[in-house]
PDB file of N, CA and C in Angstrom:
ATOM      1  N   UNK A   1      23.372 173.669 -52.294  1.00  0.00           N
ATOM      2  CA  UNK A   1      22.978 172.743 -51.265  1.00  0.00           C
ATOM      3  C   UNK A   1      21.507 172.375 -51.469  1.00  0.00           C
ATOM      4  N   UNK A   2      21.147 171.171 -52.046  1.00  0.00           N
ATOM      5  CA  UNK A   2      19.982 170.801 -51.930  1.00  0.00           C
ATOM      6  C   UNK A   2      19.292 170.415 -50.536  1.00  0.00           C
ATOM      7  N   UNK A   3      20.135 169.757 -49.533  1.00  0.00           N
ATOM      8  CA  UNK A   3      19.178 169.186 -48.536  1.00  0.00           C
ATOM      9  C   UNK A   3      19.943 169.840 -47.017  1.00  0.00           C
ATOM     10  N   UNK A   4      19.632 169.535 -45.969  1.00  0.00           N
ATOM     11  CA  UNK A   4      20.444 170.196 -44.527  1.00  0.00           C
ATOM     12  C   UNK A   4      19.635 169.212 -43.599  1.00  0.00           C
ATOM     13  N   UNK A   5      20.535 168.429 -43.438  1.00  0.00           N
ATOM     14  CA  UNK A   5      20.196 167.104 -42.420  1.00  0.00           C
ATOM     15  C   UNK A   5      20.417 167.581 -40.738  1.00  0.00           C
ATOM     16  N   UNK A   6      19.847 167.999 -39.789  1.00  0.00           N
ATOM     17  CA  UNK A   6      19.863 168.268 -38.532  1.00  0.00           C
ATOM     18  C   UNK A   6      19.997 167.199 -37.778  1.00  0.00           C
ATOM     19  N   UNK A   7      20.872 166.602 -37.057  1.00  0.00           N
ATOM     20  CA  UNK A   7      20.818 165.573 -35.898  1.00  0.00           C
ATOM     21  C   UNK A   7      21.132 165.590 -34.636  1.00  0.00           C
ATOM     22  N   UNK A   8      20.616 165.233 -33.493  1.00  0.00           N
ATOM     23  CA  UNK A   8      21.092 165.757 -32.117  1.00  0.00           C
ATOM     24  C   UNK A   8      21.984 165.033 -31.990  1.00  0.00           C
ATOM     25  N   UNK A   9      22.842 164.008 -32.473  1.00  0.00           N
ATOM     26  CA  UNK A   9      23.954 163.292 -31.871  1.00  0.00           C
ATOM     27  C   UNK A   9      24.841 162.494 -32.907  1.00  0.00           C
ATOM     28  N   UNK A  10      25.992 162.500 -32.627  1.00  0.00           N
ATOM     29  CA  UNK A  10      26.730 161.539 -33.877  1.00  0.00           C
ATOM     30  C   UNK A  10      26.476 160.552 -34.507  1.00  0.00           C
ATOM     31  N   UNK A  11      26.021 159.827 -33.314  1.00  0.00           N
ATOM     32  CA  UNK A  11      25.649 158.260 -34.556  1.00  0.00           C
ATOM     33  C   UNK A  11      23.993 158.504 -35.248  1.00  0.00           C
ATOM     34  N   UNK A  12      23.254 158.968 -34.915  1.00  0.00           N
ATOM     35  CA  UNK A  12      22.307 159.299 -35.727  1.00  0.00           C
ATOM     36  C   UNK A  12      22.660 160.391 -37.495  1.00  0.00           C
ATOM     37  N   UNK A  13      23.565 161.669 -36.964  1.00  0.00           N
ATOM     38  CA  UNK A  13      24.198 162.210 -38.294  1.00  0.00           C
ATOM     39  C   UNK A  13      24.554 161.092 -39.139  1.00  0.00           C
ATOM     40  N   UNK A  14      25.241 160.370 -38.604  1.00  0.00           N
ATOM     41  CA  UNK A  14      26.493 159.569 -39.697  1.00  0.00           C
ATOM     42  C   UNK A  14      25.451 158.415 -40.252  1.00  0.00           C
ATOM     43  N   UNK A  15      24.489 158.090 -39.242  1.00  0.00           N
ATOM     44  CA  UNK A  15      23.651 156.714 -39.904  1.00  0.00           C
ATOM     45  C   UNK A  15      22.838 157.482 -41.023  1.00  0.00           C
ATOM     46  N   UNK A  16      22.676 158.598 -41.222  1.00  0.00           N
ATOM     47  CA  UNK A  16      21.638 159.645 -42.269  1.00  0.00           C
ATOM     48  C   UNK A  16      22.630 159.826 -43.114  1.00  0.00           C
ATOM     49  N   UNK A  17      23.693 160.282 -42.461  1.00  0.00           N
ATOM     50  CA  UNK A  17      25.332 160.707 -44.155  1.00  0.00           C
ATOM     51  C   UNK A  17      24.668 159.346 -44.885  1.00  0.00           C
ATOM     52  N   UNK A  18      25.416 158.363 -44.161  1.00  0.00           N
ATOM     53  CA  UNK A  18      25.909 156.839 -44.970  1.00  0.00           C
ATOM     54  C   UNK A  18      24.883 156.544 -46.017  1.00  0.00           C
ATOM     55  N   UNK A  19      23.236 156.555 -45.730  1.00  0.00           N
ATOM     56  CA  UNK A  19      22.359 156.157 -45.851  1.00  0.00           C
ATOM     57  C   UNK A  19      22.472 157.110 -47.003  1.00  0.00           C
ATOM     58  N   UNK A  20      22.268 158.646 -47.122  1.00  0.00           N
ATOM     59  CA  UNK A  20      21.948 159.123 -48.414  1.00  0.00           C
ATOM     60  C   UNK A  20      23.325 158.783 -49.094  1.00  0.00           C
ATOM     61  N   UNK A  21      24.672 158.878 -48.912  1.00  0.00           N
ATOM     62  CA  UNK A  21      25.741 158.709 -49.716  1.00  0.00           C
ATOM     63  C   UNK A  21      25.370 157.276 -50.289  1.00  0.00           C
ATOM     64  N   UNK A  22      24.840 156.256 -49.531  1.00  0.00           N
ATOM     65  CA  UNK A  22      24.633 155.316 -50.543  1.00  0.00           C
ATOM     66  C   UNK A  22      23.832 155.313 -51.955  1.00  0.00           C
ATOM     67  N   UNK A  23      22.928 156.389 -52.071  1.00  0.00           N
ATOM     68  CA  UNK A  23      21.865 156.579 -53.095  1.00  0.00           C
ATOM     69  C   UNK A  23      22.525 157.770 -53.708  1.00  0.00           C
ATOM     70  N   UNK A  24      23.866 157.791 -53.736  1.00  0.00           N
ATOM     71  CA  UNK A  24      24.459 158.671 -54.640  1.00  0.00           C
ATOM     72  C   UNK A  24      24.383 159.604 -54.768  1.00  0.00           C
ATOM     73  N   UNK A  25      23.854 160.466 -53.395  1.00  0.00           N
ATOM     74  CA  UNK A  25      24.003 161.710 -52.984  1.00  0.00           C
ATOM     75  C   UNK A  25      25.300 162.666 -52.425  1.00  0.00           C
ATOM     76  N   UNK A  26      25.542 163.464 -52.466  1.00  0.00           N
ATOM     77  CA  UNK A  26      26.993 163.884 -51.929  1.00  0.00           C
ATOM     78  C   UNK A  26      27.014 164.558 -50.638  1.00  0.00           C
ATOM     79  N   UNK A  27      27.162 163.404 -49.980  1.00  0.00           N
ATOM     80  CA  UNK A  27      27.488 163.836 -48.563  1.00  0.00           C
ATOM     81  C   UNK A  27      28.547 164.341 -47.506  1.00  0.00           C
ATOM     82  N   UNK A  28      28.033 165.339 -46.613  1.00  0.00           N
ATOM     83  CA  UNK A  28      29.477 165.716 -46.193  1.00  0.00           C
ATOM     84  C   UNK A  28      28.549 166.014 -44.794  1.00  0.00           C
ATOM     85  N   UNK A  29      28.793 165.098 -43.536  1.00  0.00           N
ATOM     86  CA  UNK A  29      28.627 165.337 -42.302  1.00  0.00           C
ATOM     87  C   UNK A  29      29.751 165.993 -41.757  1.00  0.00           C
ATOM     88  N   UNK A  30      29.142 167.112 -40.754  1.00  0.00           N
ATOM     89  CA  UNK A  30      29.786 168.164 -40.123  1.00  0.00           C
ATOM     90  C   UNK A  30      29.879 167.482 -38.214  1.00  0.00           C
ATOM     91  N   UNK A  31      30.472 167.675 -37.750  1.00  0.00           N
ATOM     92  CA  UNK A  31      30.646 166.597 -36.764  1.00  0.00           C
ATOM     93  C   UNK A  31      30.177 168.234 -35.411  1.00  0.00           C
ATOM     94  N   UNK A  32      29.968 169.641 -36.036  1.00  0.00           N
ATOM     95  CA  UNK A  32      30.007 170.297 -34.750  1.00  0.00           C
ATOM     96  C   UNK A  32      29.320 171.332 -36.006  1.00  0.00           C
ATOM     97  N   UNK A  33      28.305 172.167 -35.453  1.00  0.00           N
ATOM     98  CA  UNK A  33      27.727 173.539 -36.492  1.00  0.00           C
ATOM     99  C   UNK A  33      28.900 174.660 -36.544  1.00  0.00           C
ATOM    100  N   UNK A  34      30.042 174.775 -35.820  1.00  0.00           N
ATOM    101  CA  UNK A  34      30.851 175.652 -36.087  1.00  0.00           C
ATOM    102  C   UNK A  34      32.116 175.245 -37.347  1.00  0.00           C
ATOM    103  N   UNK A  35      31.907 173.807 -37.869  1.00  0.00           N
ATOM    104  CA  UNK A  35      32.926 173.334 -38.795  1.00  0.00           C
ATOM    105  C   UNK A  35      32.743 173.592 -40.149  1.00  0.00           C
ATOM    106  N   UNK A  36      33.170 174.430 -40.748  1.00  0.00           N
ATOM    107  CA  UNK A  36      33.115 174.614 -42.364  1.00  0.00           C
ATOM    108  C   UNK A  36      33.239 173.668 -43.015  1.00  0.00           C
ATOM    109  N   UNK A  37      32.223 173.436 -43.990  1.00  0.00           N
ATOM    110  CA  UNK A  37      31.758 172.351 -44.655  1.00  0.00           C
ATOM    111  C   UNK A  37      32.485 173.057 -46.004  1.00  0.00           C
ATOM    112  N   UNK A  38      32.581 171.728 -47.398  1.00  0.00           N
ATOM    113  CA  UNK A  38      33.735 172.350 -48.281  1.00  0.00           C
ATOM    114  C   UNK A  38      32.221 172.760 -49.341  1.00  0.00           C
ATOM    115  N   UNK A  39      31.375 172.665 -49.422  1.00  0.00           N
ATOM    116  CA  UNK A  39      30.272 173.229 -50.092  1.00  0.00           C
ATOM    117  C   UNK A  39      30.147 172.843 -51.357  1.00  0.00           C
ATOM    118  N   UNK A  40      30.398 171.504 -51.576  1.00  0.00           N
ATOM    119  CA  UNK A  40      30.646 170.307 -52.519  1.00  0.00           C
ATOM    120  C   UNK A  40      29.347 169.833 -52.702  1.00  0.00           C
ATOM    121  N   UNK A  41      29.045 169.412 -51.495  1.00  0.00           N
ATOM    122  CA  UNK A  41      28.187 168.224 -50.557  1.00  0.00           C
ATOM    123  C   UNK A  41      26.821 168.763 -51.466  1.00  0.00           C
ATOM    124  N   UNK A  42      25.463 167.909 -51.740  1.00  0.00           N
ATOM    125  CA  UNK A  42      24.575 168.031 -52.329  1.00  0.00           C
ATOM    126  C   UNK A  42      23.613 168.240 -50.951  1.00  0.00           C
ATOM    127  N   UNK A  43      24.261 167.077 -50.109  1.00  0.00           N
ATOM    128  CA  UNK A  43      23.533 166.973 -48.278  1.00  0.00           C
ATOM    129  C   UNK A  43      24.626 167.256 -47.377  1.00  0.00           C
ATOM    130  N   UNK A  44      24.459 168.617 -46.341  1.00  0.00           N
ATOM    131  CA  UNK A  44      24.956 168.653 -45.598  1.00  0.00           C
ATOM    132  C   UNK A  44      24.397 168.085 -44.034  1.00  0.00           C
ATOM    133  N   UNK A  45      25.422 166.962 -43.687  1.00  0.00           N
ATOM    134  CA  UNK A  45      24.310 166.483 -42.487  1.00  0.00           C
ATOM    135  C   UNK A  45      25.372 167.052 -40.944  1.00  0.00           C
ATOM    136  N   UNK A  46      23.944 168.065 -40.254  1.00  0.00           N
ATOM    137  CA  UNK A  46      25.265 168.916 -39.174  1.00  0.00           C
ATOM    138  C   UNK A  46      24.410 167.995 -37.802  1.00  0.00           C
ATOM    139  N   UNK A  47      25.414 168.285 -37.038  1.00  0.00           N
ATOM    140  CA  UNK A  47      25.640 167.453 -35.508  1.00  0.00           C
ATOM    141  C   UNK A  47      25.585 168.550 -34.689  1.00  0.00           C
ATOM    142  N   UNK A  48      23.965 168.663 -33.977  1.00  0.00           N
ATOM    143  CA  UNK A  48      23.880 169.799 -33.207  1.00  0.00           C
ATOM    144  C   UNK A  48      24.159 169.020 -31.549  1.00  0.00           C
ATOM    145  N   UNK A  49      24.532 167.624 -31.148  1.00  0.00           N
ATOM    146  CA  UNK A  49      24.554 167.342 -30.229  1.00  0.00           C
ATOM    147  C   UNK A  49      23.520 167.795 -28.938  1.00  0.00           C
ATOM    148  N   UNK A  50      22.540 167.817 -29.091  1.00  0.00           N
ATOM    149  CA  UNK A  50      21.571 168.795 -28.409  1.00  0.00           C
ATOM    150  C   UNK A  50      20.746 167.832 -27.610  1.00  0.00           C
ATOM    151  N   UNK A  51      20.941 166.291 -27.629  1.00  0.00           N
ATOM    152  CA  UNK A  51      19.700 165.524 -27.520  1.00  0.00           C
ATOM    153  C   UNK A  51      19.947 165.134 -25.781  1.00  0.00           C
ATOM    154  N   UNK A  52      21.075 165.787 -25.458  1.00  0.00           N
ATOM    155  CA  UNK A  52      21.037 165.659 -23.707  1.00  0.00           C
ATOM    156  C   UNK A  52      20.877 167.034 -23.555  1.00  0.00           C
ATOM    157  N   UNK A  53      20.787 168.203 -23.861  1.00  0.00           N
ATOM    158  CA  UNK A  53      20.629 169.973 -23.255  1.00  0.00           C
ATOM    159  C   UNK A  53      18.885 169.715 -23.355  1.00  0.00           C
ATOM    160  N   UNK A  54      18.744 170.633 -22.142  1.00  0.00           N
ATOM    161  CA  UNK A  54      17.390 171.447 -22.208  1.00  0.00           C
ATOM    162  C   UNK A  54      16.717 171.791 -23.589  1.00  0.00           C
ATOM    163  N   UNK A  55      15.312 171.875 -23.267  1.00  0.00           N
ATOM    164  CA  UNK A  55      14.890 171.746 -24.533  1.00  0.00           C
ATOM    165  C   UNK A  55      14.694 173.224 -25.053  1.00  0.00           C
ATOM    166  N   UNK A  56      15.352 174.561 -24.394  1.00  0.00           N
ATOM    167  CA  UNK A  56      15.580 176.101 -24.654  1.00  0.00           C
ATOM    168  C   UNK A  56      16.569 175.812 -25.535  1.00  0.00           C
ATOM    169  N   UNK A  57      17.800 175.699 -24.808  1.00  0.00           N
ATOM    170  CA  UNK A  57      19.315 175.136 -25.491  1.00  0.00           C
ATOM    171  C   UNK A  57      19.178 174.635 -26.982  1.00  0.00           C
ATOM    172  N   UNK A  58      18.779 173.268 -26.895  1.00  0.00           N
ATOM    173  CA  UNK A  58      18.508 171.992 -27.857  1.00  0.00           C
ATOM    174  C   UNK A  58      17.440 173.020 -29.424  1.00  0.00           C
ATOM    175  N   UNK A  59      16.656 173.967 -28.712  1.00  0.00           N
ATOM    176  CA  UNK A  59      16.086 174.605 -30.032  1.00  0.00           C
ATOM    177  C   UNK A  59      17.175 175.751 -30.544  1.00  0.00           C
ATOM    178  N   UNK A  60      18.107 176.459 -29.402  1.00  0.00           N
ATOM    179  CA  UNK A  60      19.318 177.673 -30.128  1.00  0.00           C
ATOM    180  C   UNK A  60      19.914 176.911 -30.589  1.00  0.00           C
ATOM    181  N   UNK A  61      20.205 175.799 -30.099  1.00  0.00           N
ATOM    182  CA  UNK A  61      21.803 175.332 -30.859  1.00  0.00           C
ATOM    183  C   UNK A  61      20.839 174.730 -32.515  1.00  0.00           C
ATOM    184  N   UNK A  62      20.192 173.983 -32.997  1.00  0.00           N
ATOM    185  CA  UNK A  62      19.028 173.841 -33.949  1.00  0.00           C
ATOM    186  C   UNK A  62      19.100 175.190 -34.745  1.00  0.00           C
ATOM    187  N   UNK A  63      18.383 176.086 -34.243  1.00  0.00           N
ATOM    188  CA  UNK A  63      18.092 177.168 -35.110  1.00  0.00           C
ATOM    189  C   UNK A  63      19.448 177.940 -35.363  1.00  0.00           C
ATOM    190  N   UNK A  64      20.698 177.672 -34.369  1.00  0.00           N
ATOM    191  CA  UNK A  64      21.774 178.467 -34.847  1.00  0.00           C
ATOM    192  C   UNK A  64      22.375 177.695 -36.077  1.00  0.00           C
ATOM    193  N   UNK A  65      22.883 176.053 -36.003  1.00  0.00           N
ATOM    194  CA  UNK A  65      22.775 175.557 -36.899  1.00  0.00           C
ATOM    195  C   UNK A  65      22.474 175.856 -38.274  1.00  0.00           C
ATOM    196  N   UNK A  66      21.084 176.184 -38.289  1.00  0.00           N
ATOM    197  CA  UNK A  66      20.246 175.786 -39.871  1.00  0.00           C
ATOM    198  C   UNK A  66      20.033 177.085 -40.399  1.00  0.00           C
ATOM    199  N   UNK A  67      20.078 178.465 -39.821  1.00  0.00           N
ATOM    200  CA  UNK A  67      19.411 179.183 -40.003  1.00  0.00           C
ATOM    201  C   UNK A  67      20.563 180.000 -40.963  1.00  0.00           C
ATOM    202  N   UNK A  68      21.662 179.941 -40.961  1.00  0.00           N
ATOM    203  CA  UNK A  68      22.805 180.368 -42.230  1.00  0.00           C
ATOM    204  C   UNK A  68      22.594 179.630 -43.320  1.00  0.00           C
ATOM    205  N   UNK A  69      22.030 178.708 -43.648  1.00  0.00           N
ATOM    206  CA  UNK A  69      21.803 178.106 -44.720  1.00  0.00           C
ATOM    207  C   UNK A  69      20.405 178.051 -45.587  1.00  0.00           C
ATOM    208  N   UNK A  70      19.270 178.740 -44.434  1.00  0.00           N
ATOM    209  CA  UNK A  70      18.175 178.996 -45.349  1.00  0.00           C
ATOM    210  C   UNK A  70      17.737 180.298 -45.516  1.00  0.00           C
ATOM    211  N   UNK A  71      19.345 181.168 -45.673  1.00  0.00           N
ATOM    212  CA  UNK A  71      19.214 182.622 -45.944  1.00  0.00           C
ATOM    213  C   UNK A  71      19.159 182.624 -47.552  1.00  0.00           C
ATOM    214  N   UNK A  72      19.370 181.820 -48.554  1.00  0.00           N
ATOM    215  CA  UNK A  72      19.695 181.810 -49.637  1.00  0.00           C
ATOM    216  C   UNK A  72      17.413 181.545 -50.057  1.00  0.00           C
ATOM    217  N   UNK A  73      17.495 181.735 -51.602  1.00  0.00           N
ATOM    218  CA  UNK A  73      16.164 181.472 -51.834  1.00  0.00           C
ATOM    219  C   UNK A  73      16.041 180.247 -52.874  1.00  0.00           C
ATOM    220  N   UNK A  74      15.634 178.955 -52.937  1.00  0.00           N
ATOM    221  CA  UNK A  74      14.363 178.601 -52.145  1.00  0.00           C
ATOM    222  C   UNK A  74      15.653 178.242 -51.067  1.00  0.00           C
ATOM    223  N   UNK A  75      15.191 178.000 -50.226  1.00  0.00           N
ATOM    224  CA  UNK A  75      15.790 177.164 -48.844  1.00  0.00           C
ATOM    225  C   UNK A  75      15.861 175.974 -49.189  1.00  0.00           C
ATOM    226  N   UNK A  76      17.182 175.207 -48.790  1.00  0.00           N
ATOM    227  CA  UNK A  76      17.341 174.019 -49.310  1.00  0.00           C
ATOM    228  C   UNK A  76      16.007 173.180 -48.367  1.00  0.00           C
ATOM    229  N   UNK A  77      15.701 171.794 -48.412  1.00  0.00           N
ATOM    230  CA  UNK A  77      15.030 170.786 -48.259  1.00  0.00           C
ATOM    231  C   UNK A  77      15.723 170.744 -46.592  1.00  0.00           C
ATOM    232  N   UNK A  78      14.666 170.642 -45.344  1.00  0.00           N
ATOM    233  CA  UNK A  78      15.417 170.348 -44.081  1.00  0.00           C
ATOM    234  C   UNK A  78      14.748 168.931 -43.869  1.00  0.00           C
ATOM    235  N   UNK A  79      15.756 168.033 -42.857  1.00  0.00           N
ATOM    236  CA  UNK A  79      15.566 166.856 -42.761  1.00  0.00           C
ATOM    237  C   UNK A  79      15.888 167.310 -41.620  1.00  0.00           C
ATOM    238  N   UNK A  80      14.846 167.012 -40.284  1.00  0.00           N
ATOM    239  CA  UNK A  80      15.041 166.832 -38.840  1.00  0.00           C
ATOM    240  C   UNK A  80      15.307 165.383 -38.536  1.00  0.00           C
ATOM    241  N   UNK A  81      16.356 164.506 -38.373  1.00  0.00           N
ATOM    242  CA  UNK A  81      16.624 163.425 -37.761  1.00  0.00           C
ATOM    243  C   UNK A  81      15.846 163.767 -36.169  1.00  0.00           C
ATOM    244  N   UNK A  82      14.962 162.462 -36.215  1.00  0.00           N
ATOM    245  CA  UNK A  82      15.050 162.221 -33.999  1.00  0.00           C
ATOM    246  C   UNK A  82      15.054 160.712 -34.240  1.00  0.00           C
ATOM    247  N   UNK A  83      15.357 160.820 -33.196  1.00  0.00           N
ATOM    248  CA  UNK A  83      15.359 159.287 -32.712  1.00  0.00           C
ATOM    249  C   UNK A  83      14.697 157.883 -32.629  1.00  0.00           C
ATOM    250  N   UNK A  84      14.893 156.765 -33.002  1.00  0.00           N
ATOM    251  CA  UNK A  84      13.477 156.208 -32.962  1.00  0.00           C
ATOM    252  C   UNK A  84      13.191 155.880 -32.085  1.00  0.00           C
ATOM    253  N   UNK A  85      13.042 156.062 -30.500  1.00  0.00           N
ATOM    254  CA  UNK A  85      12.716 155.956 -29.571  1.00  0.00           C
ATOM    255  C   UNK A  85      12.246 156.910 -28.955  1.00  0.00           C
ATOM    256  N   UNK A  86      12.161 157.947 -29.569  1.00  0.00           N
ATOM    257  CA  UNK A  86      11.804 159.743 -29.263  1.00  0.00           C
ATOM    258  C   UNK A  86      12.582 159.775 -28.180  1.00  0.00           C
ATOM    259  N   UNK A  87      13.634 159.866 -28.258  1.00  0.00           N
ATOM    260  CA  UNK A  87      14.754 160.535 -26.997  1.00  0.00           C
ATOM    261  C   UNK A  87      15.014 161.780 -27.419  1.00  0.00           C
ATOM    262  N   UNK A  88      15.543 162.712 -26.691  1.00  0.00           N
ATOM    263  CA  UNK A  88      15.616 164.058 -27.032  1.00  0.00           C
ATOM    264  C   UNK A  88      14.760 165.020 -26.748  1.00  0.00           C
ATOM    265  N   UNK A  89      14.612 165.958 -27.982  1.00  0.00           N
ATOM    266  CA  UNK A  89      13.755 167.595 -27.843  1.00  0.00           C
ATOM    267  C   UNK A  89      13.326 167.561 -28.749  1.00  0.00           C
ATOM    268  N   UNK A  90      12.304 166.505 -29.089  1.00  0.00           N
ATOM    269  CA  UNK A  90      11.418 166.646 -30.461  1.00  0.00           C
ATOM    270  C   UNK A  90      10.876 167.583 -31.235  1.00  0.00           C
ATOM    271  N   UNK A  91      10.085 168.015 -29.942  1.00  0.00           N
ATOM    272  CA  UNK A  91       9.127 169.229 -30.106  1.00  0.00           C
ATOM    273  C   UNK A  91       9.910 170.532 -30.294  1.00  0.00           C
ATOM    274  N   UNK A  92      10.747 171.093 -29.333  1.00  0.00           N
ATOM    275  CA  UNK A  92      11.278 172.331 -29.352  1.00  0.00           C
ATOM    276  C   UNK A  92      12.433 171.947 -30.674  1.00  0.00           C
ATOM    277  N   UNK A  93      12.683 171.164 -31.386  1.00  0.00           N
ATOM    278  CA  UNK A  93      13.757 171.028 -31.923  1.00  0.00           C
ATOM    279  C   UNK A  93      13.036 171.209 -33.664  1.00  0.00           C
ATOM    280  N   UNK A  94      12.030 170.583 -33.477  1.00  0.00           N
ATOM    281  CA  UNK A  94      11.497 170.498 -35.069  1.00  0.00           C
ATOM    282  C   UNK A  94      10.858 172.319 -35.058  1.00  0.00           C
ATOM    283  N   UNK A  95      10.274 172.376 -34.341  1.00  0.00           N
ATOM    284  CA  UNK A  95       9.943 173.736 -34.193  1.00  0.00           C
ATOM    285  C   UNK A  95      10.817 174.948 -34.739  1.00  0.00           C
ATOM    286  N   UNK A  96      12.091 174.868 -33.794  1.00  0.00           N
ATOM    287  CA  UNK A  96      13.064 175.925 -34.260  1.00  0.00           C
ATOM    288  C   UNK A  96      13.762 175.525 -35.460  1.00  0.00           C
ATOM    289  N   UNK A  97      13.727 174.388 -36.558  1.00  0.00           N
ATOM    290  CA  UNK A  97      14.389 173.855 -37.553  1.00  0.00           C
ATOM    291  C   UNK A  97      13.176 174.686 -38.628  1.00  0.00           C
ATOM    292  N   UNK A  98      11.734 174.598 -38.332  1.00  0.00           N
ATOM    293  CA  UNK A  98      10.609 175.321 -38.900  1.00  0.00           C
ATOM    294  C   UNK A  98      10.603 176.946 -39.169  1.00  0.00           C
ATOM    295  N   UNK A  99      11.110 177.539 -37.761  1.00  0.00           N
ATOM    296  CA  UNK A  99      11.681 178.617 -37.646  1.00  0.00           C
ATOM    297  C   UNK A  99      12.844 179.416 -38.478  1.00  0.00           C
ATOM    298  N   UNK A 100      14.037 178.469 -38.428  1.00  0.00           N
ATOM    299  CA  UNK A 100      15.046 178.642 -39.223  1.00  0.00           C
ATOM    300  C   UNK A 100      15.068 179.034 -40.666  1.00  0.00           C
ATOM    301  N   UNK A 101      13.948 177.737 -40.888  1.00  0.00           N
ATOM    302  CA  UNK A 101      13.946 177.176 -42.192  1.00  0.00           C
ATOM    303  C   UNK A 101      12.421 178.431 -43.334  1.00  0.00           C
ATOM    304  N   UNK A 102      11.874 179.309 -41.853  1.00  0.00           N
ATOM    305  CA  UNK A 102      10.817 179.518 -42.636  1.00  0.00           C
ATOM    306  C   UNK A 102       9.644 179.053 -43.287  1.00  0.00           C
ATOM    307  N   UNK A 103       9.058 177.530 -42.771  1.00  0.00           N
ATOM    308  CA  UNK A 103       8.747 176.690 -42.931  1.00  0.00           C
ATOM    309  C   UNK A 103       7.064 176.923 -42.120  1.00  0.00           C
ATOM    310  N   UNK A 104       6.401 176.557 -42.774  1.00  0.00           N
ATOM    311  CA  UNK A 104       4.981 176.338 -42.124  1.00  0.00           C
ATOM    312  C   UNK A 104       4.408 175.359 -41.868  1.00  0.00           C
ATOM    313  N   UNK A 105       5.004 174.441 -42.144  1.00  0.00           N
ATOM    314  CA  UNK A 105       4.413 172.255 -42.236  1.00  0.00           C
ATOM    315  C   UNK A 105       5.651 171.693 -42.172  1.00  0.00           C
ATOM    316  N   UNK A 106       5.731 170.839 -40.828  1.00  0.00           N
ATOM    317  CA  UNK A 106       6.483 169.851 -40.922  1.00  0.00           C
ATOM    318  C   UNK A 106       5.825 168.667 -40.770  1.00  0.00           C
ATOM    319  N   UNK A 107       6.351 167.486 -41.842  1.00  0.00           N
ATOM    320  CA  UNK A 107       5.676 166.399 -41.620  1.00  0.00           C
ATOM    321  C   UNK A 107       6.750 165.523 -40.806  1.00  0.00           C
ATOM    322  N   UNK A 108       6.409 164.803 -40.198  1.00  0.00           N
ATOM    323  CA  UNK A 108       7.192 163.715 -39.164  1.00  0.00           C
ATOM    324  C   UNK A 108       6.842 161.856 -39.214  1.00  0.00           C
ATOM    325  N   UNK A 109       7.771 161.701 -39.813  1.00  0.00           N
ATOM    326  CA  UNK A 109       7.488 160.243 -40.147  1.00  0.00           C
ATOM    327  C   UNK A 109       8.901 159.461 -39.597  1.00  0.00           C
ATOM    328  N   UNK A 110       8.080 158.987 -38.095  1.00  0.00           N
ATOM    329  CA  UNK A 110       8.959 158.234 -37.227  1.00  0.00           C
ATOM    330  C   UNK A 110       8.984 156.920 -38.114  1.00  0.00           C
ATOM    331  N   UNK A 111      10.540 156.025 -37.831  1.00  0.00           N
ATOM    332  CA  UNK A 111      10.173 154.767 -37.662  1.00  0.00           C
ATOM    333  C   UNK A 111      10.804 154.199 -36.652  1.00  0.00           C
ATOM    334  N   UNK A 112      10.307 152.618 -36.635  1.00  0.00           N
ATOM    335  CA  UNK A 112      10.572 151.673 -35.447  1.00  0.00           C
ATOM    336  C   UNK A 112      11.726 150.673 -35.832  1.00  0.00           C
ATOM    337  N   UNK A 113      12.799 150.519 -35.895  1.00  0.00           N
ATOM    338  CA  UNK A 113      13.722 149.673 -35.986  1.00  0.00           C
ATOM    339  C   UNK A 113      13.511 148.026 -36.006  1.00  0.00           C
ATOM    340  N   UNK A 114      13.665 147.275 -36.819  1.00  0.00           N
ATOM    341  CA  UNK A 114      13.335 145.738 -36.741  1.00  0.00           C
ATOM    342  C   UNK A 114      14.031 145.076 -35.785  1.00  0.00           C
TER     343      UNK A 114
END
């Protein structure tokens, strides 16, 4: 597994699958963190649905997510999807993905939709 795409909600996962499967990456979005992925996928993009829970919640369900996958060494590449409107649990969410991931720097590069 090179990359582990985190998203709080479906249509944000699937707009991140589509987007790397177009650049010929092998994608396999997980629609719930409890669904076994076939471990094919180069990007696994998981659907923590978290972006309406509390922002306690929104960081367990995040760190429960990601944190089986950066038991291996190096840790694959994490991609925190948010929103471009910052809806959600930004803060507590990139945080516990940092956590998970073992991570000391996250960089965050919002954009604005045309």
């Amino acid at each position: 597994m090179k990359m582990i795409v985190i998203a709080d909600d479906f249509t944000g996962s699937n707009d991140t699958g589509v987007q790397l499967a177009k650049k010929g990456a092998r994608t396999e979005v997980m629609l719930s963190a409890s669904q076994k992925p076939s471990r094919r996928a180069d990007v696994l993009v998981i659907n923590t649905e978290s972006r309406a829970m509390p922002a306690d919640q929104a960081a367990s369900a995040v760190y429960a997510a990601l944190s089986p996958w950066c038991e291996t060494s190096p840790a694959p590449l994490v991609y925190k999807k948010i929103d471009s409107t910052f809806r959600g649990n930004i803060g507590a969410e990139v945080t516990a993905a940092m956590r998970a991931s073992q991570r000391k720097l996250a960089v965050i590069a919002a954009a604005i939709p045309a």
